[in-house]
Protein backbone atom coordinates (compact mmCIF):
# COMPACT_ATOMS: atom_id res chain seq x y z
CA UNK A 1 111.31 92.69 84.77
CA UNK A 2 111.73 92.98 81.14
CA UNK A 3 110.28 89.79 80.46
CA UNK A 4 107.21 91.17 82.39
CA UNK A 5 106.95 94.57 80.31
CA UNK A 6 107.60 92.70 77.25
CA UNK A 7 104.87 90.20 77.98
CA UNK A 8 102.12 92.99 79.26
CA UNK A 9 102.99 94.73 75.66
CA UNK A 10 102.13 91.81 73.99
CA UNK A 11 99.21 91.18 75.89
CA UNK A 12 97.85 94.68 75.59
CA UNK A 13 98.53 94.44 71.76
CA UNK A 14 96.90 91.28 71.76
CA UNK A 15 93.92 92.27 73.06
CA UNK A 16 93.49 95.30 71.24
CA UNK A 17 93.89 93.24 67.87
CA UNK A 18 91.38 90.72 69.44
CA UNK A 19 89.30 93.80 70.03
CA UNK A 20 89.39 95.17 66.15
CA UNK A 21 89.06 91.70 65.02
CA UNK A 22 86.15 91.30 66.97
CA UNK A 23 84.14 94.57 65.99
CA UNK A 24 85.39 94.25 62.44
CA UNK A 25 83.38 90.35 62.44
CA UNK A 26 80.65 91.91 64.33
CA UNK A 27 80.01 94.61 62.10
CA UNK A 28 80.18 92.29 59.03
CA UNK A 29 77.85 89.87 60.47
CA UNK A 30 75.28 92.69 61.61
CA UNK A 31 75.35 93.76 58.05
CA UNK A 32 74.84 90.40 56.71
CA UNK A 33 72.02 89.59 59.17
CA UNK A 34 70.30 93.06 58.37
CA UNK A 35 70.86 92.25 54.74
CA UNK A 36 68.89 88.99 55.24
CA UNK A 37 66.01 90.11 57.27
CA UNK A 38 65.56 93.03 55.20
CA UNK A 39 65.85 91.19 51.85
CA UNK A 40 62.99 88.97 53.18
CA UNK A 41 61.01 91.42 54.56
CA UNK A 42 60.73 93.54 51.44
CA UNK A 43 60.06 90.03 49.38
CA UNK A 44 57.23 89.05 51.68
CA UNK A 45 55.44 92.43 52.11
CA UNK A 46 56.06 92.74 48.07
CA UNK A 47 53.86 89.54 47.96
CA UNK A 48 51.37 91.21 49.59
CA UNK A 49 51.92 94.44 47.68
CA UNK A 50 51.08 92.41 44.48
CA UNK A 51 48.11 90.70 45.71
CA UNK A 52 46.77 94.53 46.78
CA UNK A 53 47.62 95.77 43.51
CA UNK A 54 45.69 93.08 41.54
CA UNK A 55 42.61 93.44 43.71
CA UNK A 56 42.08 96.81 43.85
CA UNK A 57 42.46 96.87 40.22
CA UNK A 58 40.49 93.96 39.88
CA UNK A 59 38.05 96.25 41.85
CA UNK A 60 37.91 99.02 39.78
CA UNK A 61 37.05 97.34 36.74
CA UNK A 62 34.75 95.82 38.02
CA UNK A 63 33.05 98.42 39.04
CA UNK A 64 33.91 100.20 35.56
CA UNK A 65 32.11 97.05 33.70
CA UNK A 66 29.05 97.59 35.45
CA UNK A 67 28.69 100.78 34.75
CA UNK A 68 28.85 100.03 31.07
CA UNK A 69 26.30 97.20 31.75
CA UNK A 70 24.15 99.88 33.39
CA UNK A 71 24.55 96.95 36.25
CA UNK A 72 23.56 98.96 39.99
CA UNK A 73 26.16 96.97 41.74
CA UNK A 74 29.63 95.64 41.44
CA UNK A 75 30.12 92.10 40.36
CA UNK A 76 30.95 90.91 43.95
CA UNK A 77 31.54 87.28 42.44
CA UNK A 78 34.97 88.70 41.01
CA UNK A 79 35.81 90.78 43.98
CA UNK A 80 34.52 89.26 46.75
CA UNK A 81 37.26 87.82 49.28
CA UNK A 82 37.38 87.34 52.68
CA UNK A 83 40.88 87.93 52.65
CA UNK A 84 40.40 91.79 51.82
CA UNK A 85 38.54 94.54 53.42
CA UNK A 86 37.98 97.70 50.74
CA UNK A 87 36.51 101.06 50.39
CA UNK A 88 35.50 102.54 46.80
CA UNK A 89 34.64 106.05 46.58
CA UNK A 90 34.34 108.23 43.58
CA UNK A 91 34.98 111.83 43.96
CA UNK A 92 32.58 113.72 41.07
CA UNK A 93 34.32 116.45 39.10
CA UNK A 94 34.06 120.10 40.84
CA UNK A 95 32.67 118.72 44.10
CA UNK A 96 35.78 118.27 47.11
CA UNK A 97 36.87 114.96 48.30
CA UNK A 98 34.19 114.94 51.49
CA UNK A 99 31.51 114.31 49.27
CA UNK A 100 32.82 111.81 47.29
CA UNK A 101 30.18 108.78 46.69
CA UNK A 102 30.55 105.70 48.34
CA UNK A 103 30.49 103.02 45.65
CA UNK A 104 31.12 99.92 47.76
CA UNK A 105 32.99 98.24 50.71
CA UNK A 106 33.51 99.45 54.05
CA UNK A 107 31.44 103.11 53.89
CA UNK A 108 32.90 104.18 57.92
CA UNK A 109 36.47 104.96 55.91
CA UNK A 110 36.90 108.58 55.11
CA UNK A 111 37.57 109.07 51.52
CA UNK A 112 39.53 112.61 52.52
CA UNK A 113 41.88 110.19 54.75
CA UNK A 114 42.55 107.70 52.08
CA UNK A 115 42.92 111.24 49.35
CA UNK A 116 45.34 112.14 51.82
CA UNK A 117 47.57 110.00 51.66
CA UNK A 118 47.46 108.95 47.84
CA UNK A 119 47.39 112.48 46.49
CA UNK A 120 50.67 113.32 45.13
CA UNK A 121 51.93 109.19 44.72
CA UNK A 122 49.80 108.53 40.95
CA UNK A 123 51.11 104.65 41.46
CA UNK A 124 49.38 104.52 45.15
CA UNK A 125 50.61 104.39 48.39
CA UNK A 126 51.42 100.78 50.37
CA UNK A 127 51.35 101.25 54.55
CA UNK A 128 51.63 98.78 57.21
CA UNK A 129 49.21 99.95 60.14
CA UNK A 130 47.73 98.68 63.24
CA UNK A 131 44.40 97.63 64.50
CA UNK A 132 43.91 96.71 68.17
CA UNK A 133 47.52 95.04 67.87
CA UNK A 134 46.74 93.04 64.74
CA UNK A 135 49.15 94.53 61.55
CA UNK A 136 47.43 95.00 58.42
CA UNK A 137 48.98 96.03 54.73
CA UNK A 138 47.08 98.85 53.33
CA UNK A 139 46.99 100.33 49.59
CA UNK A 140 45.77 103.87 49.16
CA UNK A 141 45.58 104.82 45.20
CA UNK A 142 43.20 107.67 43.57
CA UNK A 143 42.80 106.67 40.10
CA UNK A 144 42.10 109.25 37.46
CA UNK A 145 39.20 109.15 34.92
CA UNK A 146 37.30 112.42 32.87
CA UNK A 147 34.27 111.27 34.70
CA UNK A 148 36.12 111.57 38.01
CA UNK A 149 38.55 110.52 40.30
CA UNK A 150 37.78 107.08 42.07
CA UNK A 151 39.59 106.94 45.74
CA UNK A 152 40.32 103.16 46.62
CA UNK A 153 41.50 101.52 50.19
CA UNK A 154 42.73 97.37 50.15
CA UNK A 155 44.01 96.18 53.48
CA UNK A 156 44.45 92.05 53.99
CA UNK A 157 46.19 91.17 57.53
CA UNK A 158 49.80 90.92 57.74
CA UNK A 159 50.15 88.59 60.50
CA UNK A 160 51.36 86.16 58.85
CA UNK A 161 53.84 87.99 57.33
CA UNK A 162 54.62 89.11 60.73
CA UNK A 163 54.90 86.24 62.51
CA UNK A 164 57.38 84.68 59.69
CA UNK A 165 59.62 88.03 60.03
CA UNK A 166 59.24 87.33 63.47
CA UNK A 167 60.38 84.07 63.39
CA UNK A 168 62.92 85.15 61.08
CA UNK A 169 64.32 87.37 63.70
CA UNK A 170 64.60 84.71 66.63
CA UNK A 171 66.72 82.47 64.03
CA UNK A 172 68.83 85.19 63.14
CA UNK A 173 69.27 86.26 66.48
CA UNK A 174 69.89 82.67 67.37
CA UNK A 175 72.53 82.28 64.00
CA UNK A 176 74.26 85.97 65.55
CA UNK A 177 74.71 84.24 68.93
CA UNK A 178 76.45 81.06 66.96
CA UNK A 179 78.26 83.76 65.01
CA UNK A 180 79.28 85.92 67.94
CA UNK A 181 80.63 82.21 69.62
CA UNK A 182 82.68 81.37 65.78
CA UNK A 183 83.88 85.20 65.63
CA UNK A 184 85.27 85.20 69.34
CA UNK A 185 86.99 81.73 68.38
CA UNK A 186 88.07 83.47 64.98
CA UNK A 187 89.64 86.46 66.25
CA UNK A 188 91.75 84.41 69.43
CA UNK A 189 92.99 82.38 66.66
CA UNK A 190 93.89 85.32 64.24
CA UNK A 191 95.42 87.63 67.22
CA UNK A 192 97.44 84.89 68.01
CA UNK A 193 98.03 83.78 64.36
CA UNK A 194 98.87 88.00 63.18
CA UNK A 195 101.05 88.13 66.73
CA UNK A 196 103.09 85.19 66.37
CA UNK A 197 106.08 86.18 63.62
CA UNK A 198 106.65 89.50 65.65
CA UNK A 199 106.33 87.49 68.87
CA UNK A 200 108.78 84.81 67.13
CA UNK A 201 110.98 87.66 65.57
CA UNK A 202 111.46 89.29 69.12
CA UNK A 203 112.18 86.70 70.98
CA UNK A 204 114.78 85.74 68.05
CA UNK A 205 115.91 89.31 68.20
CA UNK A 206 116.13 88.87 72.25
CA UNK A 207 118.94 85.60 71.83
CA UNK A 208 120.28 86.80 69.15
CA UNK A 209 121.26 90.04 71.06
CA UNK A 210 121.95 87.97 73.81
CA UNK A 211 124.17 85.45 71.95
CA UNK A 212 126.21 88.21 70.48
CA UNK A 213 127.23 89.85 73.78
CA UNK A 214 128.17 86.54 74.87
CA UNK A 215 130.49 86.05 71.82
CA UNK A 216 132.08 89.27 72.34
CA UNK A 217 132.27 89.24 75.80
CA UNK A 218 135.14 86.56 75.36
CA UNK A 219 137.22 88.01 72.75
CA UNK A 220 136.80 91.76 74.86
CA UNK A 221 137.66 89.96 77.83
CA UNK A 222 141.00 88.42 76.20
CA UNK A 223 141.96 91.85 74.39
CA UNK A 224 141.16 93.44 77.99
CA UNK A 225 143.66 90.97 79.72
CA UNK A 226 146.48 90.79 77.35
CA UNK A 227 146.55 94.83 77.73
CA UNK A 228 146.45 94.76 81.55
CA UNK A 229 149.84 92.34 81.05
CA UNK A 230 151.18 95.01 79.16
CA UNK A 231 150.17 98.03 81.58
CA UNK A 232 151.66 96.04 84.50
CA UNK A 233 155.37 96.43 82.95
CA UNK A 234 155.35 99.49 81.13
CA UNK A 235 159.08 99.60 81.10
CA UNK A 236 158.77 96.64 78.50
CA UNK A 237 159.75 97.30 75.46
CA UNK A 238 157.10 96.32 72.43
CA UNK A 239 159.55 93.38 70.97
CA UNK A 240 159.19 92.03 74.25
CA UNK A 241 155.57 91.97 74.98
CA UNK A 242 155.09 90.72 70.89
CA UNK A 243 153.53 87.79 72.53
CA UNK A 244 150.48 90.00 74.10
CA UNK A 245 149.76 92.14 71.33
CA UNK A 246 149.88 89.23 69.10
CA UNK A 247 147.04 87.52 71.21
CA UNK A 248 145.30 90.80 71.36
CA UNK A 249 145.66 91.76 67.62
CA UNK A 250 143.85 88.05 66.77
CA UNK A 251 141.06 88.39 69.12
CA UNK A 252 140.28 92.31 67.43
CA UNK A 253 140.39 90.25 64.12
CA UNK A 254 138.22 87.41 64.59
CA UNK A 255 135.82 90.20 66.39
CA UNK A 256 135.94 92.33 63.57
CA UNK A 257 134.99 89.23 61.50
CA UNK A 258 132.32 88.49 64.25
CA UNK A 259 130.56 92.50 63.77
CA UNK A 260 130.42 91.85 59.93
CA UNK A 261 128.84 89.01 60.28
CA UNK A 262 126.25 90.03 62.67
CA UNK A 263 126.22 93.34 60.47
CA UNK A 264 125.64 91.03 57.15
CA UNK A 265 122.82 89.41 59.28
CA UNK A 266 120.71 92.12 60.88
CA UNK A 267 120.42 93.91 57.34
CA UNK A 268 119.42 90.65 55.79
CA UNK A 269 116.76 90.39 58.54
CA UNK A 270 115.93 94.10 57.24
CA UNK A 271 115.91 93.19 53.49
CA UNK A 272 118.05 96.03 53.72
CA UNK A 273 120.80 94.08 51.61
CA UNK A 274 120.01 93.70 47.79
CA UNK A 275 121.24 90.94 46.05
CA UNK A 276 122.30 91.31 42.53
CA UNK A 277 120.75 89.73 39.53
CA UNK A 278 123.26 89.03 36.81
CA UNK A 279 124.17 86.10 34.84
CA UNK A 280 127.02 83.74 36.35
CA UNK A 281 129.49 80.81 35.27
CA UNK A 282 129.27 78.88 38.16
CA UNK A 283 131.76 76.11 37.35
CA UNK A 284 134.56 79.27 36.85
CA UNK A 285 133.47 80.83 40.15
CA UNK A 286 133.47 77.05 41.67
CA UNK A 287 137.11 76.45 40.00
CA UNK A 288 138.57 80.37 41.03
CA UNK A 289 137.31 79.43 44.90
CA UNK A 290 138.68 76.33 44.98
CA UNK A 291 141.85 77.88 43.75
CA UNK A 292 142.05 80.16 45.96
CA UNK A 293 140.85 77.99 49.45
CA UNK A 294 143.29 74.58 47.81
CA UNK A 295 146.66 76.11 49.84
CA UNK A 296 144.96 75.97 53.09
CA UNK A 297 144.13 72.65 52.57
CA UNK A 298 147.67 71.36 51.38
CA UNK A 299 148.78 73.29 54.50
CA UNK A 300 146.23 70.84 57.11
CA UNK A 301 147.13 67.89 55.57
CA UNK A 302 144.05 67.55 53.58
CA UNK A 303 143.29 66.89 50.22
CA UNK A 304 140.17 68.90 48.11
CA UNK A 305 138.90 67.76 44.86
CA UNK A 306 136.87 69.48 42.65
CA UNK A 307 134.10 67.72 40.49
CA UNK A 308 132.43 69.52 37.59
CA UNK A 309 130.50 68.56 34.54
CA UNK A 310 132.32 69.38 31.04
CA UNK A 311 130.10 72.20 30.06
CA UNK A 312 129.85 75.76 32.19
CA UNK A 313 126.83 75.73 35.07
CA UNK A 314 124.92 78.92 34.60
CA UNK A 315 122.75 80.72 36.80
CA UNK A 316 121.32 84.45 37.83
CA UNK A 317 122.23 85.82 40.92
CA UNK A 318 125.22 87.66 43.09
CA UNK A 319 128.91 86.96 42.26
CA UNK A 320 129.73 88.17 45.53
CA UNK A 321 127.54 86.32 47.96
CA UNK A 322 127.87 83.47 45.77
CA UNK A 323 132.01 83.29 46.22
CA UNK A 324 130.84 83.44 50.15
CA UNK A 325 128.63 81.44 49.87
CA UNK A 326 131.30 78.61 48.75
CA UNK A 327 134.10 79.97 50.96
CA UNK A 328 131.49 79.26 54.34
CA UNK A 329 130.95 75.88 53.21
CA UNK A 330 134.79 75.26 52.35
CA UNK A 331 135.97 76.69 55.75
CA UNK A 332 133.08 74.24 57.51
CA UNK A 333 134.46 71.51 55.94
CA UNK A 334 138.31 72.45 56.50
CA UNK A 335 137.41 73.15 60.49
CA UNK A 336 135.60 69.99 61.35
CA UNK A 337 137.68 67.45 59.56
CA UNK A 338 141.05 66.26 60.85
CA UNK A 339 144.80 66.08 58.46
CA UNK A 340 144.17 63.22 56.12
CA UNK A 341 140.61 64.21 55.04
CA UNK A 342 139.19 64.78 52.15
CA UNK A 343 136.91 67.24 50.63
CA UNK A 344 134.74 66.12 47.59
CA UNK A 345 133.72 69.63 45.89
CA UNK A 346 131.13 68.62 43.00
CA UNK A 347 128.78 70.86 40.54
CA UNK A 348 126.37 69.57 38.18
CA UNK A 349 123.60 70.95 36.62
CA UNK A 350 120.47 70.59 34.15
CA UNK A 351 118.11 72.89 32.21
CA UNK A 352 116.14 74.02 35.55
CA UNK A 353 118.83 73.56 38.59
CA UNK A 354 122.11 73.58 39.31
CA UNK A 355 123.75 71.82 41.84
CA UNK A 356 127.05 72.18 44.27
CA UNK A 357 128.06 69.61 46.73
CA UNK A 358 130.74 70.08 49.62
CA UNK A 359 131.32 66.47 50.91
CA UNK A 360 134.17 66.31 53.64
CA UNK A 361 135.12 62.72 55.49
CA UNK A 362 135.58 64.83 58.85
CA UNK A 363 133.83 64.41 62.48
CA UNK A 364 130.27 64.38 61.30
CA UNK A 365 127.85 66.29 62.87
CA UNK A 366 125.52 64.73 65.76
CA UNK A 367 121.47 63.51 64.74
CA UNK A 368 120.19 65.87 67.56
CA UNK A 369 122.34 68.97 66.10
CA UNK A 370 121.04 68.58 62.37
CA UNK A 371 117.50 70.12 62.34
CA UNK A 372 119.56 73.41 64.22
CA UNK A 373 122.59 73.20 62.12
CA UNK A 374 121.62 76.56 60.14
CA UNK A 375 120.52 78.07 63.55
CA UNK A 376 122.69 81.62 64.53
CA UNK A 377 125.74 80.86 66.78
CA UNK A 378 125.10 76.94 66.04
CA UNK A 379 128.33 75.23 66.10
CA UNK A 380 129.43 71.35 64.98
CA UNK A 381 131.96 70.67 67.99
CA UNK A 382 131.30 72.39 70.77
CA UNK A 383 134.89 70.65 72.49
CA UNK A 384 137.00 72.28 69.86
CA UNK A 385 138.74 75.13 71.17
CA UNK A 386 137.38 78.37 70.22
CA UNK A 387 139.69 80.05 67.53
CA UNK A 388 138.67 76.69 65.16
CA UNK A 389 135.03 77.40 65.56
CA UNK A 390 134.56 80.59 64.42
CA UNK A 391 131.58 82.34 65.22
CA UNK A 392 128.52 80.04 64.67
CA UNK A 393 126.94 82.63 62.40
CA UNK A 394 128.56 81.15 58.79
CA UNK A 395 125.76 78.69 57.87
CA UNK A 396 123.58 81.18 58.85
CA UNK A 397 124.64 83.35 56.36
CA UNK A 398 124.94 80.78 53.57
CA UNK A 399 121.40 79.78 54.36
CA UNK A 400 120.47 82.80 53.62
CA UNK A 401 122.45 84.07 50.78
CA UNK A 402 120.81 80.42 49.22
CA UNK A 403 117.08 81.35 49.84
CA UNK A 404 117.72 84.97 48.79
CA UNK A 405 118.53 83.06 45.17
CA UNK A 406 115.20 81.02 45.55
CA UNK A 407 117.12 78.05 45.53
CA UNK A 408 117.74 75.81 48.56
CA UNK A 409 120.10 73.99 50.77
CA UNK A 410 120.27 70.88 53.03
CA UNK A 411 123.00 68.45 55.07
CA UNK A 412 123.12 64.42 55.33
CA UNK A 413 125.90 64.12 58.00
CA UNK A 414 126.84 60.76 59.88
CA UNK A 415 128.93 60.90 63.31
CA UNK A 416 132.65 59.83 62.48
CA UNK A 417 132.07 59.49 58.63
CA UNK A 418 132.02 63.16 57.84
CA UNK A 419 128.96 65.61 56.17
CA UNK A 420 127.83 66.81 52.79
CA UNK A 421 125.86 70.09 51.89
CA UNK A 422 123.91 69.94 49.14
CA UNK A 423 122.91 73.80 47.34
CA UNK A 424 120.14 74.09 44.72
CA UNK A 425 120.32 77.38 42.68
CA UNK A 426 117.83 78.14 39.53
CA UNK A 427 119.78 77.37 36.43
């Protein structure tokens, strides 16, 4: 059942990202589209603009150079096109716009229409209109002069214009379709794509909860069944049940031990642990841990070394997760290697890294278990009895305490010849 609800949230949250995805591509792609057409349109119909411009001037002079010639007619060589279809009135000073005289062109256009239209724009007036279906570009203009006012109409057909914004408009439509296909693909793969680390970090955050009741379901269970000895004889007294409590005592331990760790772990996941930035001797703090871990070994039967270059390893970072750091590795080593071992501990280090070692001659660690050896509740020996495991969680932690100093860390292990974990830290 919760798999189902936790699947139909992701789905619904899925498809409302696809959804905003979608609509956000869409909109950008209308905008684009409408950008084009209308970028095109207002360069093709400024063509024709121009070429309306230059003939009605062309027009008027004309006209004006007659009249200085004391010529009757307009020079119809120079303005003459089949192309264009104009009207040229002049409106005498004092007399109204309906009897204007007709200089030339088409006389069934009403000057007062044209005057309409032109009156208050001194630079003219361009207008796409339509006759019986067919488009036409117009220019309106009345031009001033002391003599009087001269009222001018230029339309040339537009269909060609029109049929290449037309065509325009079926490849755009046809490049929107193609779009619409690429966005659809586009926004699957980035609903999936945004989903997927809060898919992956619930379903981590499902095992891992699930993985940590199971590891303290055990020690609960033993702390629960030592006390139910004791409750059974209550006449006992405590010297005599020593043996219970003892048992019980360890298991609170080691779960205590197990909380931190899982504590330590869910802030990291939260970045809500800071890690310190101050300059550190490495090869002291290397020397001071293996001081301090060197008894434990003595007591198993095994022998740790300590390898370090003559001058001090330096680096930035957190003297306290760095000491942990080494004591995870340490304990690793010391829990999967058998009396008689040895455990190589060696720092070096140049101007840009420095790097710490733990080699140990122990059990090794299977090829199948290395890729999840840094995995939570990952452990080495599964056969081992549980109090020498610990809790799975301590490479984990020294994973991360590595990355959270930008540096890095990796194993080279062989079954029955033992494993080595290398650590890279900024120098």
């Amino acid at each position: 059942m919760t798999q189902d609800i936790r699947n139909d949230a992701f789905s619904s949250m899925r498809i409302k990202l696809f959804l905003i995805i979608i609509g956000t591509l869409l909109a950008i792609w209308l905008v684009l589209l409408a950008m084009v057409y209308s970028l095109m349109a207002n360069e093709l119909f400024g063509l024709l603009d121009n070429q309306l411009l230059t003939y009605a001037t062309h027009t008027i002079h004309s006209h004006m150079n007659s009249k200085t010639t004391n010529s009757s007619t307009v020079d119809r060589t120079t303005t003459t096109d089949t192309k264009y279809n104009y009207s040229l009135w002049q409106r005498v000073p004092g007399n109204t716009v309906q009897y204007s005289v007709f200089i030339d062109g088409n006389p069934f256009v009403s000057p007062l229409s044209i005057y309409k239209v032109a009156k208050n724009n001194p630079d003219g007036v361009f207008k796409t209109i339509d006759n019986q279906g067919i488009p036409y570009r117009a220019f309106f203009a009345v031009i001033h002069f002391q003599r009087g006012d001269f009222i001018i109409r230029v339309t040339t057909s537009a269909a060609r214009t029109d049929t290449t914004l037309s065509n325009l408009l079926w490849t755009l439509g046809i490049v929107g379709f193609i779009a619409l296909g690429i966005t659809i693909l586009i926004g699957l793969w980035l609903s999936s794509r945004i989903l997927s680390p809060s898919i992956r970090a619930w379903k981590r955050q499902q095992q891992f909860v699930a993985d940590a009741s199971h590891e303290l379901r055990t020690p609960l269970a033993i702390i629960k069944t030592n006390l139910e000895v004791l409750l059974r004889h209550p006449e006992h007294t405590i010297e005599s049940e020593l043996h219970w409590l003892g048992n019980a005592y360890s298991e609170v331990l080691s779960t205590t031990t197990l909380i931190e760790d899982l504590l330590t772990l869910a802030r990291a996941d939260s970045m809500e642990i800071l890690i310190e930035h101050e300059e550190i001797d490495l090869s002291a703090l290397v020397n001071e841990v293996a001081d301090t871990v060197h008894p434990l070994a003595e007591d198993q039967g095994k022998e740790l070394k300590l390898e370090t270059t003559e001058f001090p390893c330096k680096t930035v970072g957190d003297i306290k997760r760095l000491r942990q750091l080494l004591l995870i590795l340490l304990d690793n080593a010391l829990k999967y290697t058998n009396a008689g071992a040895t455990i190589v501990v060696t720092l070096g280090c140049d101007t840009n890294f420095s790097q710490l070692a733990v080699k140990d001659t122990g059990i090794g660690i299977p090829p199948d278990q290395l890729p999840k050896i840094f995995d939570r509740f990952m452990r080495g020996d599964s056969s081992r009895h549980r109090e020498n495991q610990g809790s799975g969680l301590g490479l984990s932690i020294a994973k991360w305490i590595v990355e959270a100093h930008g540096g890095s860390i990796v194993v080279n292990s062989m079954v029955g010849k033992g494993s080595t974990f290398t650590v890279k830290l900024p120098s």
